[in-house]
Protein backbone atom coordinates (compact mmCIF):
# COMPACT_ATOMS: atom_id res chain seq x y z
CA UNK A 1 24.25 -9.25 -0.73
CA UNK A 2 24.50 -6.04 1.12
CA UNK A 3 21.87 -3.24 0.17
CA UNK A 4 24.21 -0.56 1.61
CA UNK A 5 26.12 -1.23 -1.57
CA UNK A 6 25.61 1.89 -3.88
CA UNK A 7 27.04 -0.70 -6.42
CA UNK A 8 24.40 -2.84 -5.95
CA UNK A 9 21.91 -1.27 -6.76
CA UNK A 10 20.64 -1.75 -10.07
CA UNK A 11 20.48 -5.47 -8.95
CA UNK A 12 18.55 -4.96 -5.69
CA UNK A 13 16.31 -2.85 -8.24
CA UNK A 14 15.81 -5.50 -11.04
CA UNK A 15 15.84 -7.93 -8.37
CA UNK A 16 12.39 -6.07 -6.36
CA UNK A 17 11.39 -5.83 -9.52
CA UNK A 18 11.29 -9.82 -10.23
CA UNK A 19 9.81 -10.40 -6.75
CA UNK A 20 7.09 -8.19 -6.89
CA UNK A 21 6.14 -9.68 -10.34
CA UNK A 22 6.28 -13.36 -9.03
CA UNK A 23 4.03 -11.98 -5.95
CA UNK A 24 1.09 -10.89 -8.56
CA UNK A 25 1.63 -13.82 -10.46
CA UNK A 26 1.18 -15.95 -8.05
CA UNK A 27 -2.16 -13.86 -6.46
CA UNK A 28 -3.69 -14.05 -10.14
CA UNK A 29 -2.78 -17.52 -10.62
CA UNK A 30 -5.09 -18.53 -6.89
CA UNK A 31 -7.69 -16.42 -8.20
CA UNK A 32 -8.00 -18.05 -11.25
CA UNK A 33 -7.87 -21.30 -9.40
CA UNK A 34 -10.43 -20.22 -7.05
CA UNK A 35 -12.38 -19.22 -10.25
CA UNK A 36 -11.68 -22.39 -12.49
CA UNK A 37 -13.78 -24.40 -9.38
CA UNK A 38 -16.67 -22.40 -8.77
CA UNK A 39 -17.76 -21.11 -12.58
CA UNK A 40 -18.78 -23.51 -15.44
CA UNK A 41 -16.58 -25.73 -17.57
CA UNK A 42 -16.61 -23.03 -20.40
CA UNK A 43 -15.06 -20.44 -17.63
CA UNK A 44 -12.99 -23.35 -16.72
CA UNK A 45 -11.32 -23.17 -20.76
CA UNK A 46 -10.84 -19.42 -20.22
CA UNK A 47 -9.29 -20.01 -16.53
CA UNK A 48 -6.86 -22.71 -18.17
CA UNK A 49 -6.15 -20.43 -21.34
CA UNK A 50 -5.43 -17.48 -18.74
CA UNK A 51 -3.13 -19.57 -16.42
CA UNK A 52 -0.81 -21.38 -18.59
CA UNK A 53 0.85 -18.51 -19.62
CA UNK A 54 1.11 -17.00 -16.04
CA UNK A 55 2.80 -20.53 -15.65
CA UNK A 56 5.49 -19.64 -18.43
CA UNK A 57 6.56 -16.12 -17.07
CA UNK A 58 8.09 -17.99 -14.37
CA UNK A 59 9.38 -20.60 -15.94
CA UNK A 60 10.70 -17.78 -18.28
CA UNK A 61 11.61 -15.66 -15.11
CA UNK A 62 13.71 -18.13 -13.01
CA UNK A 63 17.01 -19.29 -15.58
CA UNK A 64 17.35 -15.63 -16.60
CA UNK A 65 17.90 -14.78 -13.10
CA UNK A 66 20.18 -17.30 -12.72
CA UNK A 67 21.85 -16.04 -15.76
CA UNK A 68 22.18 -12.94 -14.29
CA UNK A 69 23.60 -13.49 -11.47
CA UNK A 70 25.72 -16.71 -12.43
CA UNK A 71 28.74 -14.61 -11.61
CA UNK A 72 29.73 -12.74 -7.80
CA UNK A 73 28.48 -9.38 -9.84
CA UNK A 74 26.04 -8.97 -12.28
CA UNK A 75 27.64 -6.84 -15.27
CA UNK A 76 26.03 -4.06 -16.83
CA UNK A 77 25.23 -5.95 -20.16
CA UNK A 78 23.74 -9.42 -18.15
CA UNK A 79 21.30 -6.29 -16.07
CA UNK A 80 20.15 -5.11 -19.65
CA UNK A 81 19.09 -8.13 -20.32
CA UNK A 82 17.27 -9.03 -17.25
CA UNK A 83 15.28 -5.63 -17.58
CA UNK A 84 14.03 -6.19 -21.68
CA UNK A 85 13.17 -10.03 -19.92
CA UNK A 86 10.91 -8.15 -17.45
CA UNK A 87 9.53 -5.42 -19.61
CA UNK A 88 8.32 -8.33 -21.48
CA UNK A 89 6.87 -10.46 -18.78
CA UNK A 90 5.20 -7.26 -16.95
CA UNK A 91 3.79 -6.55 -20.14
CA UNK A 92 2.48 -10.26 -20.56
CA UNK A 93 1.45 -10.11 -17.15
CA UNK A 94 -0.72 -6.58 -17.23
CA UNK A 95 -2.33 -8.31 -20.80
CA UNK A 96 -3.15 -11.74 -18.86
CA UNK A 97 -4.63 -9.87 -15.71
CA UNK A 98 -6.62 -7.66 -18.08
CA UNK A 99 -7.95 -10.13 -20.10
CA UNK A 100 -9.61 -12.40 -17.14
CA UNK A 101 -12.22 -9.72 -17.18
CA UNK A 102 -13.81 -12.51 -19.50
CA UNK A 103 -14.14 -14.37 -15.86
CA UNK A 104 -17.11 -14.14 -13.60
CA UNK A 105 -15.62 -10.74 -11.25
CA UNK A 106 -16.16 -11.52 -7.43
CA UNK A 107 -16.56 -8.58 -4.96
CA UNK A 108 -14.22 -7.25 -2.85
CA UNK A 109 -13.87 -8.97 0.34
CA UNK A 110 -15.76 -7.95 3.42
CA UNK A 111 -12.40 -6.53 5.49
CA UNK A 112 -11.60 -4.74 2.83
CA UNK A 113 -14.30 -2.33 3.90
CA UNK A 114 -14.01 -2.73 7.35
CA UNK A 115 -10.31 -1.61 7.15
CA UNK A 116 -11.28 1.89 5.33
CA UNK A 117 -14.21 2.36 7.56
CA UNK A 118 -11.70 2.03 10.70
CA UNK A 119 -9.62 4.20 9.02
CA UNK A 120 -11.31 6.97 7.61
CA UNK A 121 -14.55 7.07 10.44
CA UNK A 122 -17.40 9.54 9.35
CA UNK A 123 -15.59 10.24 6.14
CA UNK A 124 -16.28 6.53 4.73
CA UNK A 125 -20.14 6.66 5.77
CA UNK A 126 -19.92 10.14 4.26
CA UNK A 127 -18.84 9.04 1.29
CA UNK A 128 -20.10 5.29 1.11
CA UNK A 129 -18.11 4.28 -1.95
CA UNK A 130 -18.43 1.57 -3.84
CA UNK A 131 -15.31 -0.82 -3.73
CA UNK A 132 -15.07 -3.12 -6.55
CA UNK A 133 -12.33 -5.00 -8.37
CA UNK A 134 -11.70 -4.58 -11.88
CA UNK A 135 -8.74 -6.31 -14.16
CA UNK A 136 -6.72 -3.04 -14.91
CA UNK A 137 -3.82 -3.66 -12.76
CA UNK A 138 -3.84 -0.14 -10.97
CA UNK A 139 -6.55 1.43 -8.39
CA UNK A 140 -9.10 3.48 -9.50
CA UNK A 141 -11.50 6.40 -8.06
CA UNK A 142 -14.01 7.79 -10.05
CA UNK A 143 -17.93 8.86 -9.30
CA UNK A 144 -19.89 6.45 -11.07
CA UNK A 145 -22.69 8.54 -11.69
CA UNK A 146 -20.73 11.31 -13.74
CA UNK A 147 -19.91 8.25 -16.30
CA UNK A 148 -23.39 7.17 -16.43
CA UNK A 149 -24.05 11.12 -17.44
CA UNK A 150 -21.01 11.65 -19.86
CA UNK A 151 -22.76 8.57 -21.80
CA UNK A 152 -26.09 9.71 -20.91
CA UNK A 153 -26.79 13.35 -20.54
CA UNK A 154 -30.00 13.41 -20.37
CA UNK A 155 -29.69 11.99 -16.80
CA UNK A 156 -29.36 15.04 -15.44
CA UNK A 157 -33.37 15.90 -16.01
CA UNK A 158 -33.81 12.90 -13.82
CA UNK A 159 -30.80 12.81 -11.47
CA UNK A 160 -29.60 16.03 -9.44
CA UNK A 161 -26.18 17.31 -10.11
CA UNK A 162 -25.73 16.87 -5.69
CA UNK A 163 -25.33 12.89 -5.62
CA UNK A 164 -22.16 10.97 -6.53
CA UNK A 165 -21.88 7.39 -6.06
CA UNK A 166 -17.99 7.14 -5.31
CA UNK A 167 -16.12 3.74 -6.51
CA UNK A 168 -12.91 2.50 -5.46
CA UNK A 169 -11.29 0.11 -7.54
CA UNK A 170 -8.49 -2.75 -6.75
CA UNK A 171 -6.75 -4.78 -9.00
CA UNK A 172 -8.39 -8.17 -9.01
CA UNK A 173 -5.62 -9.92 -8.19
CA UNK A 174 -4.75 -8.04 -5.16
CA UNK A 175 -8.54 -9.26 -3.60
CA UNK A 176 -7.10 -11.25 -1.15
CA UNK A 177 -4.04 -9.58 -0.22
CA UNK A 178 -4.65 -7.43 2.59
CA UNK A 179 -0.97 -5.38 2.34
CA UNK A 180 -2.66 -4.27 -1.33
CA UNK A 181 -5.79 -2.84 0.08
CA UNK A 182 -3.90 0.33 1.59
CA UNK A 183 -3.57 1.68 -2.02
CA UNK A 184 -7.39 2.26 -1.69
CA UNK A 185 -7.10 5.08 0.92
CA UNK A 186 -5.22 6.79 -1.49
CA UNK A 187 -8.14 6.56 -4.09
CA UNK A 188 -9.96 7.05 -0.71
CA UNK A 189 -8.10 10.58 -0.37
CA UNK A 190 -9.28 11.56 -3.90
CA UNK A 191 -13.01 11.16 -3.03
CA UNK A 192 -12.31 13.19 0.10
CA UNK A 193 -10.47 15.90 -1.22
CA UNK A 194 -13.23 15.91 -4.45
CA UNK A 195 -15.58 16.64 -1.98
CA UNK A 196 -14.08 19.04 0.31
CA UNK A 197 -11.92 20.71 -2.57
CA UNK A 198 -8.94 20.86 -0.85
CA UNK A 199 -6.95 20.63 -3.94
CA UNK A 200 -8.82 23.26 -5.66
CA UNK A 201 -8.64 25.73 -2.86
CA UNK A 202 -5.33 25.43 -2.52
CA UNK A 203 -4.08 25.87 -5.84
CA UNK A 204 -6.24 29.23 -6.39
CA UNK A 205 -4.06 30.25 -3.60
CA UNK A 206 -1.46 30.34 -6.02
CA UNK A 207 -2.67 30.22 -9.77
CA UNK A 208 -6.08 32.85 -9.74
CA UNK A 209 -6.83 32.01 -13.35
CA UNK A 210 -8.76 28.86 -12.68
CA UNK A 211 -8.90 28.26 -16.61
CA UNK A 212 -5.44 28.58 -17.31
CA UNK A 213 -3.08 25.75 -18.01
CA UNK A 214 -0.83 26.10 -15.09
CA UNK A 215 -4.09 25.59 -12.57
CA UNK A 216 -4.85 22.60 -14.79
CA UNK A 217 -1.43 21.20 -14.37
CA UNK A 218 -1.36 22.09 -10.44
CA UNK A 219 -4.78 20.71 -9.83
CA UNK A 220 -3.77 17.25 -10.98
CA UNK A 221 -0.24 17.41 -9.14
CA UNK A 222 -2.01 18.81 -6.32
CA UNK A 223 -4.96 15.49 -6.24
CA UNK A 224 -3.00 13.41 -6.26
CA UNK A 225 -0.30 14.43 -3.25
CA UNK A 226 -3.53 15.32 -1.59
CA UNK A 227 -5.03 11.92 -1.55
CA UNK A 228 -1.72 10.62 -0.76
CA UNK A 229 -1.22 12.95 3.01
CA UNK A 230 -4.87 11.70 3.84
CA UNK A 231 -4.47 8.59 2.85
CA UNK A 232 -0.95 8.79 5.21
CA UNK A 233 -2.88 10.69 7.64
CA UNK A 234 -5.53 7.47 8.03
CA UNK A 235 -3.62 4.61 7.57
CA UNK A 236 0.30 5.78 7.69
CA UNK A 237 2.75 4.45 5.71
CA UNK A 238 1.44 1.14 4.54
CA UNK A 239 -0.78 3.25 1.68
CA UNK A 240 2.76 4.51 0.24
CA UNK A 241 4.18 0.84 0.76
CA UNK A 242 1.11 -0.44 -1.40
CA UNK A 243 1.57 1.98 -4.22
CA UNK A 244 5.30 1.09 -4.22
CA UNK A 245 4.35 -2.42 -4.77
CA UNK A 246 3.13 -1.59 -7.61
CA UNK A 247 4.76 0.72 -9.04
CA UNK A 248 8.18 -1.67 -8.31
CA UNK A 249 6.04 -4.69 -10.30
CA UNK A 250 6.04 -2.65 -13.76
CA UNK A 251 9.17 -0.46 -13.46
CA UNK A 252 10.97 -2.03 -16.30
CA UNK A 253 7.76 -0.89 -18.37
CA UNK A 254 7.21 2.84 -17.57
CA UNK A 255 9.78 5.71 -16.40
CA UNK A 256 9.69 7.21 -13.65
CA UNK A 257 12.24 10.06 -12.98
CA UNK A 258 9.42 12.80 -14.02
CA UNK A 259 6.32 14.23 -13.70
CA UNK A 260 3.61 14.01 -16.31
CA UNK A 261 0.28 16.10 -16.97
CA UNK A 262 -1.38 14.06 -14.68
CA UNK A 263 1.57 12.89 -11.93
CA UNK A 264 3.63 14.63 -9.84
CA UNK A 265 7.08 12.15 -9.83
CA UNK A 266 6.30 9.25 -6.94
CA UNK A 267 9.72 10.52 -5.84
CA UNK A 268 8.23 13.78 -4.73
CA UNK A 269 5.27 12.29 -3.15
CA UNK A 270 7.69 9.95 -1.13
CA UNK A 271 9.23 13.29 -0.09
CA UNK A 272 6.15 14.14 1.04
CA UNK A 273 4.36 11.54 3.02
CA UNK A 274 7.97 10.35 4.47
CA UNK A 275 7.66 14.20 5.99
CA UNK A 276 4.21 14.37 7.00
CA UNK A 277 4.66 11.04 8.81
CA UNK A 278 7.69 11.86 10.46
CA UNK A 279 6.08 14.70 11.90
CA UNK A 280 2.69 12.49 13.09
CA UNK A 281 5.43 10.24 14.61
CA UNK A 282 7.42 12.07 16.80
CA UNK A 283 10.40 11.69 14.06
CA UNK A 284 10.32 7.67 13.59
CA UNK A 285 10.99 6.98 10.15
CA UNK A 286 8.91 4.00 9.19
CA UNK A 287 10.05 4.54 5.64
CA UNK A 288 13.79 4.90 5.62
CA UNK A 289 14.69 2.07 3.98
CA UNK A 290 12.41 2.23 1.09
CA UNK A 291 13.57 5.67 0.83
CA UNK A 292 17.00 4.37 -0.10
CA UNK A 293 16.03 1.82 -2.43
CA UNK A 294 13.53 4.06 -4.61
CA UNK A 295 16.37 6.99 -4.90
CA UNK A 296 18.34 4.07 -6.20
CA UNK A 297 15.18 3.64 -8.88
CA UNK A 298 15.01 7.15 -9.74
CA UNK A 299 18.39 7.43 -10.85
CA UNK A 300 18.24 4.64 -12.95
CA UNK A 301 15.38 5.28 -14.63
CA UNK A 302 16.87 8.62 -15.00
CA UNK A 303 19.65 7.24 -16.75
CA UNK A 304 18.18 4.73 -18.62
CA UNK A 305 16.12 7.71 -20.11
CA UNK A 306 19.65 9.41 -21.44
CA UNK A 307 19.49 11.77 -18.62
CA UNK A 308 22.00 13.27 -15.84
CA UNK A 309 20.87 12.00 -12.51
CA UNK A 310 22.57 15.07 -10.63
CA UNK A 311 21.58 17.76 -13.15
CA UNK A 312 18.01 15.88 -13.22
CA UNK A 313 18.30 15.95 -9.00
CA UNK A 314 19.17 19.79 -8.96
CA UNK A 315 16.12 20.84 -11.44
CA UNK A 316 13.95 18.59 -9.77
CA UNK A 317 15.18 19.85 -6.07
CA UNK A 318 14.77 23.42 -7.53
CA UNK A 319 11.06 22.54 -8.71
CA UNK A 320 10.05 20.91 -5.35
CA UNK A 321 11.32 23.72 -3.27
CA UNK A 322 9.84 26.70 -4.95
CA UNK A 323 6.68 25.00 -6.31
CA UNK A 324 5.48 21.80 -4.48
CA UNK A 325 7.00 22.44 -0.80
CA UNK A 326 4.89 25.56 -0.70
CA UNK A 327 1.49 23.91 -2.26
CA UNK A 328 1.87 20.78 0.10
CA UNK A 329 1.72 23.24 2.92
CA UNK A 330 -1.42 25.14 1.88
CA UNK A 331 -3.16 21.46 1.73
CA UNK A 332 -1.54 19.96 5.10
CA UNK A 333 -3.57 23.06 6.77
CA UNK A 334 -6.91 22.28 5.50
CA UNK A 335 -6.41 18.46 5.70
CA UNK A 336 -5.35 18.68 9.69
CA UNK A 337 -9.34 20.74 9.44
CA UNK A 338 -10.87 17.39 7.72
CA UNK A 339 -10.19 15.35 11.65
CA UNK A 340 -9.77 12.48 9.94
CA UNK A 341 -10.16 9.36 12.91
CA UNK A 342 -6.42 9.53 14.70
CA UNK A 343 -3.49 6.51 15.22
CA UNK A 344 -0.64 5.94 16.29
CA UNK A 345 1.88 3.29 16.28
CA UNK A 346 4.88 2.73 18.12
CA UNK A 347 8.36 0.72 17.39
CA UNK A 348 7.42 -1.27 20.63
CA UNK A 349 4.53 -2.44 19.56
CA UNK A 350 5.13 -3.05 15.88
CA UNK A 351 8.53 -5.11 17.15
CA UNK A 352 6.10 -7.12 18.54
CA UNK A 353 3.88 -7.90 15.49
CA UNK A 354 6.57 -8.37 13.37
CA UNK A 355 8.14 -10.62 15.77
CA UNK A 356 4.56 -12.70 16.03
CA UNK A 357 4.74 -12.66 11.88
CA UNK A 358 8.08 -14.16 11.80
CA UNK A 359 7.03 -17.32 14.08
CA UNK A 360 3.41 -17.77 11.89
CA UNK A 361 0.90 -16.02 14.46
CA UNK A 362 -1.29 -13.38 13.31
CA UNK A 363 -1.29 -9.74 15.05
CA UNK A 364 -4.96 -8.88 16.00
CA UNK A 365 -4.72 -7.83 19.88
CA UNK A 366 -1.76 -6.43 22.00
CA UNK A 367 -1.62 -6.65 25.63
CA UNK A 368 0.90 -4.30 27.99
CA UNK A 369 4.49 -5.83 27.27
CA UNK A 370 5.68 -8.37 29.89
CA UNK A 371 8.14 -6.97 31.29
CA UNK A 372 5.75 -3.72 32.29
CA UNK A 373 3.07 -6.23 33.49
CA UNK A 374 5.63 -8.16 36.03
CA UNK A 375 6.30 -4.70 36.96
CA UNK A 376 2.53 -3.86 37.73
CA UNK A 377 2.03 -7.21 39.87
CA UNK A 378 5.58 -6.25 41.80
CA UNK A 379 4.37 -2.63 42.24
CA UNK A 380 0.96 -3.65 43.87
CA UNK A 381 2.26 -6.67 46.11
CA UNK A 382 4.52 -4.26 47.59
CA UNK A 383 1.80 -1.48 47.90
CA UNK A 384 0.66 -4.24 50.83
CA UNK A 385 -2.92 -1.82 50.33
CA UNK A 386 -4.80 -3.02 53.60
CA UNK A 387 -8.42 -5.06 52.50
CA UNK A 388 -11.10 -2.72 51.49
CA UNK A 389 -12.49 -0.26 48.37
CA UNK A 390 -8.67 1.08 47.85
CA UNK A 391 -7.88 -2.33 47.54
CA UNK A 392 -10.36 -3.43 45.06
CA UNK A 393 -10.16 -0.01 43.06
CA UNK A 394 -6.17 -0.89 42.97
CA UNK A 395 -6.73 -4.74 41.94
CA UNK A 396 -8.84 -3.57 39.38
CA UNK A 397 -6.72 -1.40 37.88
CA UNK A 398 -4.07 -4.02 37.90
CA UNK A 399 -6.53 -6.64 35.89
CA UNK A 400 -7.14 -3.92 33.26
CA UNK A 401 -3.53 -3.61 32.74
CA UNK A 402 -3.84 -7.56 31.23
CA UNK A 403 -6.47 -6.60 29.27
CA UNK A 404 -5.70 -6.79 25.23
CA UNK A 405 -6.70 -4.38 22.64
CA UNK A 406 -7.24 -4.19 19.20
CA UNK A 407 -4.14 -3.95 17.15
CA UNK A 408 -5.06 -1.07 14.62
CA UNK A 409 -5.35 -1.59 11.03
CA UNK A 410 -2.38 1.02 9.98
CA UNK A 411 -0.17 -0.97 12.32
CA UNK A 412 -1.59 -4.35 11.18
CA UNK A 413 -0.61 -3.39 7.82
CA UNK A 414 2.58 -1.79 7.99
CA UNK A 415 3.31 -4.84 10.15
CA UNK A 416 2.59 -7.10 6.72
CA UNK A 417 4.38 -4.46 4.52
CA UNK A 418 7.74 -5.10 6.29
CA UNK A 419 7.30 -8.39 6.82
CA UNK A 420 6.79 -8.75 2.56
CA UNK A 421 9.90 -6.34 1.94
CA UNK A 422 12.04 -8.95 5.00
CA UNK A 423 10.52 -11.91 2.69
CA UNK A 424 11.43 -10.16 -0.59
CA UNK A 425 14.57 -9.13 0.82
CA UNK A 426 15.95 -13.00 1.68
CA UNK A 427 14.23 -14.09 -1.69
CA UNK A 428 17.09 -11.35 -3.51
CA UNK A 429 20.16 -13.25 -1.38
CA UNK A 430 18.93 -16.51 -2.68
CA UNK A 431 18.21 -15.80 -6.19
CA UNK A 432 22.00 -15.77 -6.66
CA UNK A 433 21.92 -19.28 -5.98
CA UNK A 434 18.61 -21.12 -6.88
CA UNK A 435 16.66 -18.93 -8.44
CA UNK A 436 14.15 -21.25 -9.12
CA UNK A 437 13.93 -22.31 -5.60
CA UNK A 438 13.79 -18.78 -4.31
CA UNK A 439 10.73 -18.39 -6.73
CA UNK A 440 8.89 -21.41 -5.14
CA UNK A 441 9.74 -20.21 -1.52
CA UNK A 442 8.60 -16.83 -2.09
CA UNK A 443 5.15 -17.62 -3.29
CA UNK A 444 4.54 -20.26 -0.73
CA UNK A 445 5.77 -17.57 2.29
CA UNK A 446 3.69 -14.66 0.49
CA UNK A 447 0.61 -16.69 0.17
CA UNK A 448 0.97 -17.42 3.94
CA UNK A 449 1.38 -13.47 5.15
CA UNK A 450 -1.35 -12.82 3.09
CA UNK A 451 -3.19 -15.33 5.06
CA UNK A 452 -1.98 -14.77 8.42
CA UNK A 453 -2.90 -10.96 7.99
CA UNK A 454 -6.53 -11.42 6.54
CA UNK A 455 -7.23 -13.55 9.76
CA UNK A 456 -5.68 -10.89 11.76
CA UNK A 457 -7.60 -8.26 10.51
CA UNK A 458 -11.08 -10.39 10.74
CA UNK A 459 -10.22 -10.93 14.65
CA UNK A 460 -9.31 -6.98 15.08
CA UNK A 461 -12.49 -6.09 13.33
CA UNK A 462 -14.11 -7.91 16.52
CA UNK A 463 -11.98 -7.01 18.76
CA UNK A 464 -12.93 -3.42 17.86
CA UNK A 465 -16.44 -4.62 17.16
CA UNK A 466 -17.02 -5.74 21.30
CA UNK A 467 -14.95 -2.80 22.72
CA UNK A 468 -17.02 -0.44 21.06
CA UNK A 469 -20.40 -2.55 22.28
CA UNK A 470 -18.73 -2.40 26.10
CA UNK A 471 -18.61 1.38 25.79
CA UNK A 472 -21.98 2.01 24.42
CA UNK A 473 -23.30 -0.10 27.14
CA UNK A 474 -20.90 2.51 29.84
């Protein structure tokens, strides 16, 4: 199945679709086993109620698909079907993951934080949020302390108006799955921009009536493309990637060819970040790909929704040029002011981790590639440097070239991002066959990565842990 195929892809589509749904199935489903041994036997009746009907989506899921696709080419009528069967099992699935908030909640895991501290430096001690889970299937910011004072105002006697205590929320089923955790710098991006009002300066620049109903409108447009350049800016494209997981796991639920009163389209904030990082990158396009494959959703949700993709395209073009290209430049200038902690990360290097994910290693250090290294040795043998200090300053110099560092976090997860969409991609060429067998697969491989890239992340937070000791000690 070739994804170049413009006639492919509603399939590709509905096909993501079913993947990313089996993924979060199967994260709930270990959480609930994880749960269902270490809380008491009347938690262990909830975890059982809760499960067996994340048991039946698949079930449910796998001889649809195989339905589907029983022919060469899915026909329009068997792809209706297949999209009312997963508006009903993401809706079954949102309900299930909601409703284990009856379940003792653990808290986030402990690389979770280390990853946004790496990534976001002073700006996470400044802040010090709060990350917790919570069993809305989304990711949440919010200041904790202006709840507490909507439901209490008489706080504010007691409390001053200066102190926030900043929460980030994650979906409890993606606690364990490392790849998920970059949808948290977005939420990250919000408490940043909250406190440094980007998005409010930025849109007076434009709209002077702060009361009006265009600033309203702007303001939440503007958050929200905000958060999403820092959180690009901090840990690159892997916080687009995570938002696209799950945004892919509930499309047959919700449209998404327009804005709302609250959300710029996620086609214009792909536009966006795809930019901005292109620009950070020296013109790599880490997101290419996914750009094709999320046009490909836009016009079908578009179409589904009765619309024109092409009239839709020019009004929305039309709307981005004159409105949002001009806003997202006010707010790239005063988020390159934040100096948010820089990265970088190079095709070389990410070959590399990729190719280490492929054979089942984990990606925590990188050393100089091989080939440069047999260089180095060749270069100083020949040098024939006569015995003495040039000699040892030159041997030394050689021996740090061996030396590994830290893999960084944005690298480390974009690394598990396309090695999830390589997984998800062979799990689409096999559904045609065995559906039910390229259900099984997928979980077992997905549940590995997720693995494999918690452990990696663990041994980079020492490896950065014992550099940063070394230099403090000179």
């Amino acid at each position: 199945m070739k994804a170049g195929r413009r006639d492919s892809g509603p399939s590709l589509l509905l096909l993501r679709s079913s993947a990313e749904l089996v993924d979060r199935i199967s994260r709930l489903k270990r959480h609930l086993d994880a749960s269902g041994t270490a809380t008491t036997e009347e938690h262990a009746q909830i975890v059982k109620t809760i499960r067996t009907p994340l048991d039946q989506i698949l079930q449910l899921l796998a001889p649809t698909l195989a339905r589907t696709f029983a022919r060469k080419n899915a026909d329009k009528q068997r792809l209706d079907v297949l999209h009312n069967h997963l508006a009903r099992l993401s809706r079954w699935f949102t309900t299930i993951h909601e409703l284990s908030v009856y379940l003792p909640t653990p808290p986030v895991a402990r690389e979770t934080m280390a990853v946004l501290h790496g990534a976001f430096g002073d700006h996470y001690k400044e802040q010090s949020p709060s990350p917790l889970v919570g069993t809305i299937f989304n990711a949440f910011e919010f200041d904790f302390l202006q709840v507490v004072e909507q439901r209490l105002p008489d706080l504010r006697n007691i409390v001053t108006s200066a102190e926030r205590n900043v929460v980030l929320q994650l979906a409890v089923c993606d606690r364990e799955s490392p790849a998920a955790w970059a949808v948290l710098a977005h939420e990250m991006g919000h408490a940043i921009d909250d406190h440094a009002t980007v998005s409010q300066q930025a849109v007076s620049v434009f709209v002077k009536d702060q009361t009006s109903p265009a600033f309203e409108l702007l303001l939440n447009w503007c958050q929200e493309m905000c958060a999403d350049i820092i959180a690009a800016e901090a840990l690159g494209p892997a916080s687009l990637l995570a938002l696209l997981s799950i945004e892919y796991c509930i499309l047959p639920c919700y449209p998404i060819h327009g804005p709302t009163t609250t959300h710029p389209p996620t086609r214009w904030r792909f536009r966006i970040v795809a930019d901005h990082l292109k620009v950070k990158y020296a013109a790599q396009d880490y997101l290419r790909d996914e750009a094709a494959l999320y046009e490909d959703a836009w016009r079908y949700s578009a179409t589904r929704a009765g619309l024109n993709p092409s009239t839709a395209a020019s009004r929305d073009a039309a709307l981005f040029r004159d409105v949002i290209s001009p806003l997202t430049a006010e707010v790239r200038g005063r988020i390159k002011a934040l100096s948010l902690p820089p990265h970088t990360i190079t095709q070389g290097s990410l070959r590399r981790c990729m190719l280490r994910l492929e054979r089942g290693f984990p990606i925590s250090a990188q050393g100089a590639d091989r080939g440069q290294l047999r260089g180095a040795v060749r270069d100083y043998r020949r040098a024939r440097i006569p015995i003495g200090k040039a000699r040892v300053r030159a041997f030394r110099r050689l021996k740090e070239r061996f030396l590994e560092r830290p893999v960084s976090f944005p690298q480390i997860l974009l690394s598990a991002h396309k090695r999830r969409l390589a997984l998800i991609s062979e799990f689409s060429a096999n559904c045609r066959s065995d559906p039910s067998a390229a259900i099984d697969t997928l979980e077992k491989r997905l549940a590995h990565l997720d693995e494999l890239i918690l452990g990696s992340i663990r041994m980079s937070s020492v490896h950065h842990r014992v550099g940063e000791e070394r230099s403090a000690d000179g």
